[in-house]
Protein backbone atom coordinates (compact mmCIF):
# COMPACT_ATOMS: atom_id res chain seq x y z
CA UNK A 1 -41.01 -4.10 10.90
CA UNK A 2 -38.10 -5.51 9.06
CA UNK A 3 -38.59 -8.94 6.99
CA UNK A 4 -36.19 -11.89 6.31
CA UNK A 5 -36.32 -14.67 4.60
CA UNK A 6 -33.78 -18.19 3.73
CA UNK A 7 -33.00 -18.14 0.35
CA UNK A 8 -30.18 -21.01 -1.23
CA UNK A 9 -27.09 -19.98 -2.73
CA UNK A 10 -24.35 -21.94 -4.36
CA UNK A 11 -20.98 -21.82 -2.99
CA UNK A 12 -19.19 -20.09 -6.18
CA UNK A 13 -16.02 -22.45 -4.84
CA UNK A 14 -16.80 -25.90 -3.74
CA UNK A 15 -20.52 -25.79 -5.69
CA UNK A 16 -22.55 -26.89 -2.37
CA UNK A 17 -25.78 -25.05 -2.16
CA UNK A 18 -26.31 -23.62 1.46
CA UNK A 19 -29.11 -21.58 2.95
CA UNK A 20 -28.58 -17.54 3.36
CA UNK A 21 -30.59 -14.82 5.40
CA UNK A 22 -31.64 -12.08 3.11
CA UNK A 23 -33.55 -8.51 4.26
CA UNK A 24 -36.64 -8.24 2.54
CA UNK A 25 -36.40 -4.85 5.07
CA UNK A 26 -34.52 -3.52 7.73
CA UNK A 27 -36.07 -1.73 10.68
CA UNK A 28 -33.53 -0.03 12.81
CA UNK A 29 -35.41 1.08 15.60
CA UNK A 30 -36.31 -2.92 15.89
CA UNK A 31 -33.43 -3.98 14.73
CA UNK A 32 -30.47 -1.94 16.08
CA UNK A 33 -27.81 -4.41 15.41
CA UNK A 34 -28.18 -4.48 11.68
CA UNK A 35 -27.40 -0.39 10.97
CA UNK A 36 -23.79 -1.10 11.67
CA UNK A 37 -24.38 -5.08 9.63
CA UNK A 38 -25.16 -2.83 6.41
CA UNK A 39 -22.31 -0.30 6.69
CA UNK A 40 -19.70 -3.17 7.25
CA UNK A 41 -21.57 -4.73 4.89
CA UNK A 42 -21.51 -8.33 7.44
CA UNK A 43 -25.70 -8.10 6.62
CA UNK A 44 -24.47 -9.29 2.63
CA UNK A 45 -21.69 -11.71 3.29
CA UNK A 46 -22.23 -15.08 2.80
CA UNK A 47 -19.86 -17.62 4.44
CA UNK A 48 -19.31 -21.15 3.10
CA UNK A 49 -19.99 -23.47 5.99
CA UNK A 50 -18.32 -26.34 3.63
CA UNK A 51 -15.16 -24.67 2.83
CA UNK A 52 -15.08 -20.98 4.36
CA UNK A 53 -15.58 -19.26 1.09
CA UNK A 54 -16.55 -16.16 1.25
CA UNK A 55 -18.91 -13.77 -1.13
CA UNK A 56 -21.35 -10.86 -0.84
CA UNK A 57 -24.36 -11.71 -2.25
CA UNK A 58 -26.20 -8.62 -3.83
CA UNK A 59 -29.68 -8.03 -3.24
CA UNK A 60 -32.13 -5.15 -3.20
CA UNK A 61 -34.13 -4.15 -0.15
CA UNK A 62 -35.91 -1.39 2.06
CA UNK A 63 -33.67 0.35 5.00
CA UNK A 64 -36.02 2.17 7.36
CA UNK A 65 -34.25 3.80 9.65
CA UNK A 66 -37.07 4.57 11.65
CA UNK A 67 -35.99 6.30 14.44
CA UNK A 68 -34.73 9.34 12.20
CA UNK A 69 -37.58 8.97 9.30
CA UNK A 70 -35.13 8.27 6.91
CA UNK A 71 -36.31 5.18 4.26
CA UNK A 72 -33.51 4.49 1.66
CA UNK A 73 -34.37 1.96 -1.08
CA UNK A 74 -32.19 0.27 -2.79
CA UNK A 75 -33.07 -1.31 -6.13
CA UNK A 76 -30.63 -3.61 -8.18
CA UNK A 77 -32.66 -2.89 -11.60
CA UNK A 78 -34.21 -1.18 -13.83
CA UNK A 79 -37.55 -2.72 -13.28
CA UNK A 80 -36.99 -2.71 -9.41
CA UNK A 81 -36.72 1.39 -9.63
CA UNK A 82 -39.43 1.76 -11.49
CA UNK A 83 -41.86 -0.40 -9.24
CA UNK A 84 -40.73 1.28 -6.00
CA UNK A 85 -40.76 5.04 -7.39
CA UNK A 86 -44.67 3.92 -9.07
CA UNK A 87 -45.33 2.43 -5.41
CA UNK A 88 -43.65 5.29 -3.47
CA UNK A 89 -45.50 8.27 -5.73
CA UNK A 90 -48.15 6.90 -8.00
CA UNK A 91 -49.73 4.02 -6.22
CA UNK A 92 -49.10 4.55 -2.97
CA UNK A 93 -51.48 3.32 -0.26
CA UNK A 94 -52.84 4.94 2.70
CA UNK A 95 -49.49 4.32 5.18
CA UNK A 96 -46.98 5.71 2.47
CA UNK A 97 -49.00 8.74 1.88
CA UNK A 98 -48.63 9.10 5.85
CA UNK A 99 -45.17 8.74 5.30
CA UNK A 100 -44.74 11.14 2.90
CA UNK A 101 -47.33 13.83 5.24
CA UNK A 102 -44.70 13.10 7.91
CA UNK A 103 -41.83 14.61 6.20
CA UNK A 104 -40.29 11.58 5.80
CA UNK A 105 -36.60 11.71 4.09
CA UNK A 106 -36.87 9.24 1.12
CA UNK A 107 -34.16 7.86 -1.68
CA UNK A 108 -33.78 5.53 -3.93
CA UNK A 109 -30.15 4.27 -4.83
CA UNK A 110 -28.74 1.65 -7.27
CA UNK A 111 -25.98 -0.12 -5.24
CA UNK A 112 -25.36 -1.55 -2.04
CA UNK A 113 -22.52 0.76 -1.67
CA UNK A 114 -24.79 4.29 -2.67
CA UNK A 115 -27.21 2.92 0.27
CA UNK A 116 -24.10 2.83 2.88
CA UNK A 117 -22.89 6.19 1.55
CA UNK A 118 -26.17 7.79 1.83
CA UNK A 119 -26.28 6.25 5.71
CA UNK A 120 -23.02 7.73 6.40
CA UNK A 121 -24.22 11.02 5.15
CA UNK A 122 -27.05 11.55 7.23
CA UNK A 123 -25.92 10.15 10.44
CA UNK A 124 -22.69 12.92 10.13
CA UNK A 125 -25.69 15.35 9.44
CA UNK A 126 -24.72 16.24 6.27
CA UNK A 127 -26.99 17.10 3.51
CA UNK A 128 -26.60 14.69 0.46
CA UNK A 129 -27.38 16.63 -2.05
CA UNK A 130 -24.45 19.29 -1.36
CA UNK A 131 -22.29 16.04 -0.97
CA UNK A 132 -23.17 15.03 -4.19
CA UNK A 133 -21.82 18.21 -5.59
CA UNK A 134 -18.62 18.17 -3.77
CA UNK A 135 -18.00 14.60 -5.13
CA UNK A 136 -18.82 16.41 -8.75
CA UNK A 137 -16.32 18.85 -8.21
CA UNK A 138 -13.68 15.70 -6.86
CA UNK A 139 -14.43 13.93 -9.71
CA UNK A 140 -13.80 17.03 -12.35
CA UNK A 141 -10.17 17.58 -10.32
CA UNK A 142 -9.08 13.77 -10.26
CA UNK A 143 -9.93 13.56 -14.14
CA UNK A 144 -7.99 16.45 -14.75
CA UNK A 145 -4.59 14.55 -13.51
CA UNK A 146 -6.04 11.69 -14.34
CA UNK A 147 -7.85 11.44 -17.73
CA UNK A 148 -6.92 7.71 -18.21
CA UNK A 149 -8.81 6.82 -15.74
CA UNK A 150 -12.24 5.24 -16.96
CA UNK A 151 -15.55 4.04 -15.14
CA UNK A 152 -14.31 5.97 -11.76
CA UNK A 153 -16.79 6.27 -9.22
CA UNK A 154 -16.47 8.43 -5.71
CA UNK A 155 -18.18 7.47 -2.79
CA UNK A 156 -18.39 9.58 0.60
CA UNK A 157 -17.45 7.49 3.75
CA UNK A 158 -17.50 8.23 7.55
CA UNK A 159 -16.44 4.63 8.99
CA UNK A 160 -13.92 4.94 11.87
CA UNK A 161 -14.81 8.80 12.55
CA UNK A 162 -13.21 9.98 9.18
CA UNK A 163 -14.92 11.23 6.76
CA UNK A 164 -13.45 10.94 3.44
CA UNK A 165 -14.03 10.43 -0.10
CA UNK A 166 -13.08 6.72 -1.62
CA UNK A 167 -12.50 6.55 -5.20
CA UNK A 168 -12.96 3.64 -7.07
CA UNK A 169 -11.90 2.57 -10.88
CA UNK A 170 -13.35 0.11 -12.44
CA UNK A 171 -14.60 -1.25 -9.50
CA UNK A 172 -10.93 -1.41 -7.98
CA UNK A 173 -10.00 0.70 -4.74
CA UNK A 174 -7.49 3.47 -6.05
CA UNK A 175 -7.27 5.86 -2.37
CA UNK A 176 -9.39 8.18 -0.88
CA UNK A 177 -9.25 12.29 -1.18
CA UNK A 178 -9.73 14.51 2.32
CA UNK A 179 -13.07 15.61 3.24
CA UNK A 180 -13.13 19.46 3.94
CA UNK A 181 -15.91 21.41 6.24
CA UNK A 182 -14.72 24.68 5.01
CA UNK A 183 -15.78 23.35 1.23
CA UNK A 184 -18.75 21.58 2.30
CA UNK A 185 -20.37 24.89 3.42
CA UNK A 186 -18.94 27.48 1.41
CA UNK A 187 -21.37 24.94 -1.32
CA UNK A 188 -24.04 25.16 1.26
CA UNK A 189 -23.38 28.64 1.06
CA UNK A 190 -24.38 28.58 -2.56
CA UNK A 191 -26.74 25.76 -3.24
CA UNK A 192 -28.91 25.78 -0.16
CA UNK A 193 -30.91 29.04 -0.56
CA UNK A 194 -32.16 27.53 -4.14
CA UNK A 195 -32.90 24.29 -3.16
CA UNK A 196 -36.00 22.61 -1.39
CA UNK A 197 -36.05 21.21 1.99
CA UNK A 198 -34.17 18.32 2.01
CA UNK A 199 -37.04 15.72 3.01
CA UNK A 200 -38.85 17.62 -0.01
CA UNK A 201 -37.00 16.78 -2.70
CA UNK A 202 -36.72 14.18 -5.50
CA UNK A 203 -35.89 10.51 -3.96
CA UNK A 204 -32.95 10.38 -6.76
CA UNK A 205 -30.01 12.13 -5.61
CA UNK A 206 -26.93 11.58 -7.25
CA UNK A 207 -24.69 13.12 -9.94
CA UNK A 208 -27.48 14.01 -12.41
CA UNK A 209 -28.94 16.06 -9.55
CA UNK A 210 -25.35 17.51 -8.57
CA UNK A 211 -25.37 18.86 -12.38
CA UNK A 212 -28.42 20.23 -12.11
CA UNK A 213 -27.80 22.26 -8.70
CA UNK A 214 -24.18 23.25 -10.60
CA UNK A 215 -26.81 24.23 -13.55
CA UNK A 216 -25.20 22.16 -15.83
CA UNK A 217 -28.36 20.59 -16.61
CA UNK A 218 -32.07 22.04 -17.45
């Protein structure tokens, strides 16, 4: 089921405190409306009724996406990712060891934005963890022109029927770089045969994991 609840914010402009829907969860299957709320990211914007500021208020929640077995959780801390990887794997109850039984595909992310890129990766029926190393090898070839550029962070994106990869610096949009099906599976090519199933492996994918598929890491 997917939970909400009315929390208060403060308008960061005019300083009037006005109520907010946040996801506790986000069901889907029962709620079809909000898959496409979290990729335009309308399910975190907050609109001043006062004075029409608007902000995205950043919050940490469970997106079940039921209808595919796919659960992507995103924590915003430390402590957060801790809890739901000891819940998930070391204190899980009866219905998340069903879960796990039913080959459920499972990840934890750290930003609102690494939960939309991981939902654009799976509904284009790609496999994240060979996306993760064709970011790597992105990443390696924009530094190389680049090597001023610190804190830069690529994300994979499908919206509008493109996919493409969006680079970021600092935070700040900088352009995007082609996506290319020939590269994507001559590294499927490579990686696949040595790697578990996908709904089998760790819930953290990301670059750590990229480096350790490139075996850059032990």
């Amino acid at each position: 089921m997917s939970k909400r609840r009315t929390i208060s914010v403060t308008c960061p402009k005019c300083k009037e405190k006005q109520p907010f829907v946040m996801w506790e969860s986000i069901n889907t299957a029962l709620d079809p409306e909000m898959k496409s709320a979290v990729k335009d990211q309308s399910a975190f914007l907050f609109t001043c009724p006062t004075c029409g500021t608007q902000n995205y208020i950043d919050y940490g929640f469970l997106y079940h996406q039921m209808e595919d077995q796919i659960m992507i959780h995103y924590a915003n801390s430390d402590e957060d990712e801790k809890e739901i990887y000891q819940f998930l794997y070391e204190d899980s109850d009866k219905m998340i060891q069903e879960l796990l039984k039913a080959n459920y595909l499972i990840r934890i992310v750290r930003s609102q934005n690494e939960l939309r890129e991981k939902i654009f990766i799976f509904d284009e029926g790609l496999d994240d963890r060979i996306i993760e190393v064709y970011k790597l090898l992105v990443f390696v070839s924009i530094h190389d022109d680049h090597p001023e550029w610190n804190d830069m962070k690529i994300l994979f994106s499908a919206a509008d029927g493109k996919r493409t990869f969006v680079v970021f610096v600092e935070g700040n949009l900088m352009g995007s770089v082609d996506y290319s099906d020939t590269i994507y599976n001559t590294l499927c090519e490579k990686h696949l045969t040595k790697l578990p199933d996908l709904r089998n492996d760790i819930p953290f994918i990301e670059v750590r994991r990229a480096m350790e598929i490139m075996g850059f890491e032990k």
